[in-house]
C-alpha atoms as a PDB file:
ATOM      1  CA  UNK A   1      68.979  83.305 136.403  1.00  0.00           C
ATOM      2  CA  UNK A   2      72.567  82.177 137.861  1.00  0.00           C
ATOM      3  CA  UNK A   3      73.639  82.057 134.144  1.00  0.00           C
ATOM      4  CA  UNK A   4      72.546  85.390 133.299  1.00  0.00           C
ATOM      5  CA  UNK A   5      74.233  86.947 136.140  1.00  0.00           C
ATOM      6  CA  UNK A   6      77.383  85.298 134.803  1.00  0.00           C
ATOM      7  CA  UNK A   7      77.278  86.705 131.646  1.00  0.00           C
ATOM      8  CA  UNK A   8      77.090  90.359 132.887  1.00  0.00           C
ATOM      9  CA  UNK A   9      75.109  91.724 130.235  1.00  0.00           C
ATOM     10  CA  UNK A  10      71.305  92.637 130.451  1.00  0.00           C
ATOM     11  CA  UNK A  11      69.668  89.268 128.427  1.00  0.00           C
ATOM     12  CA  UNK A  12      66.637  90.769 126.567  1.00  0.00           C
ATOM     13  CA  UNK A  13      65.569  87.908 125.739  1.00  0.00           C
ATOM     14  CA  UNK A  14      65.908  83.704 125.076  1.00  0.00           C
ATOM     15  CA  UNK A  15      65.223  81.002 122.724  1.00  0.00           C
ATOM     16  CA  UNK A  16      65.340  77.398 123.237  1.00  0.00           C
ATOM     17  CA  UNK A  17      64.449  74.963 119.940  1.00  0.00           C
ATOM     18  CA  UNK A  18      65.246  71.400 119.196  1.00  0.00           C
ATOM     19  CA  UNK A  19      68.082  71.095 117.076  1.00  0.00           C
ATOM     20  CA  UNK A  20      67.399  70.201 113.195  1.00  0.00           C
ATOM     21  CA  UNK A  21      69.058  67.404 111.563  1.00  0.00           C
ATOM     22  CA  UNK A  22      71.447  69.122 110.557  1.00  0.00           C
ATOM     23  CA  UNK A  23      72.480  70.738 113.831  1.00  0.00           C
ATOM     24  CA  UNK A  24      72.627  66.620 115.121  1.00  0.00           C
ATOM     25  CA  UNK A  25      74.688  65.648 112.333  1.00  0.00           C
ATOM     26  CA  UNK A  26      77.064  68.977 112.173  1.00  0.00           C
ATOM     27  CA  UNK A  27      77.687  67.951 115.893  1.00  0.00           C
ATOM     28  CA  UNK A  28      78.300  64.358 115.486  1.00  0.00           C
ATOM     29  CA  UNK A  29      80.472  64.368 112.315  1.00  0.00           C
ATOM     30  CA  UNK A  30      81.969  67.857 112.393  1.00  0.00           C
ATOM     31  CA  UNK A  31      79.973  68.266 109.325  1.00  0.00           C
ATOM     32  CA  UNK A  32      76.928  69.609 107.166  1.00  0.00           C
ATOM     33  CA  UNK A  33      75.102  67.436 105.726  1.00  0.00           C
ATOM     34  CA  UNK A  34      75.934  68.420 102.289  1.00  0.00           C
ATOM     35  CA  UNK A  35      79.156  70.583 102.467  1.00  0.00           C
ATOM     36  CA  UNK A  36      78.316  72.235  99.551  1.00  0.00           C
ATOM     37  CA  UNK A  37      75.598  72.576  96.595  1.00  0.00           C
ATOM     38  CA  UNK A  38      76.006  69.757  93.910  1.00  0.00           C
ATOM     39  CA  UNK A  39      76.626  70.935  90.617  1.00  0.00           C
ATOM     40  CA  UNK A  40      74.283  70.734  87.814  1.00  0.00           C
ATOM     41  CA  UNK A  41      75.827  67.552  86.579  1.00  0.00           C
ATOM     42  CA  UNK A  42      75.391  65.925  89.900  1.00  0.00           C
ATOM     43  CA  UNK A  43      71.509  67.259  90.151  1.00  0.00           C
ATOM     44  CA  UNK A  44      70.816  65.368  86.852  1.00  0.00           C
ATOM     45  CA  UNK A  45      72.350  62.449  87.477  1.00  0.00           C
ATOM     46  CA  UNK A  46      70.534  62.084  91.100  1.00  0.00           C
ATOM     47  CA  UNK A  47      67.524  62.595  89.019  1.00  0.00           C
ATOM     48  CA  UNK A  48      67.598  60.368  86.714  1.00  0.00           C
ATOM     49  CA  UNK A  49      68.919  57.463  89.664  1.00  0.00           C
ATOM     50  CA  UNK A  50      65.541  58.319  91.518  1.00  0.00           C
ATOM     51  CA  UNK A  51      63.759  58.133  88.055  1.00  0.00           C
ATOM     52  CA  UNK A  52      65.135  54.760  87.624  1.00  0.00           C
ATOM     53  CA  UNK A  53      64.311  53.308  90.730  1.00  0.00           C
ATOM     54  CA  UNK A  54      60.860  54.554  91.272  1.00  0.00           C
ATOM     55  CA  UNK A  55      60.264  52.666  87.108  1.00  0.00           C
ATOM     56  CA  UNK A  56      62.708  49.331  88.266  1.00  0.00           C
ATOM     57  CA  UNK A  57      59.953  48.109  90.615  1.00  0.00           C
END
């Protein structure tokens, strides 16, 4: 209540949630866990590196 008082707006409503992974790691390393997509290429190859180790065992 003291909070919403400071902000001096009429609150219609709140949400609390845990944070995600991401929101942990975005707040420990300053940043997303992947920055950006991978490109094809790098899709393929992560692929095929999975493939490999799931058949190396």
């Amino acid at each position: 209540p003291e909070m919403m008082r400071k902000i001096g707006e009429k609150v219609i409503s709140v949400r609390l949630q845990r944070p995600t992974l991401n929101d942990v790691f975005l707040k420990l390393t300053g940043k997303a866990i992947r920055e950006e997509e991978a490109s094809p290429e790098e899709g393929v190859k992560e692929y095929v590196r999975a493939y490999r180790r799931r058949t190396e065992k």
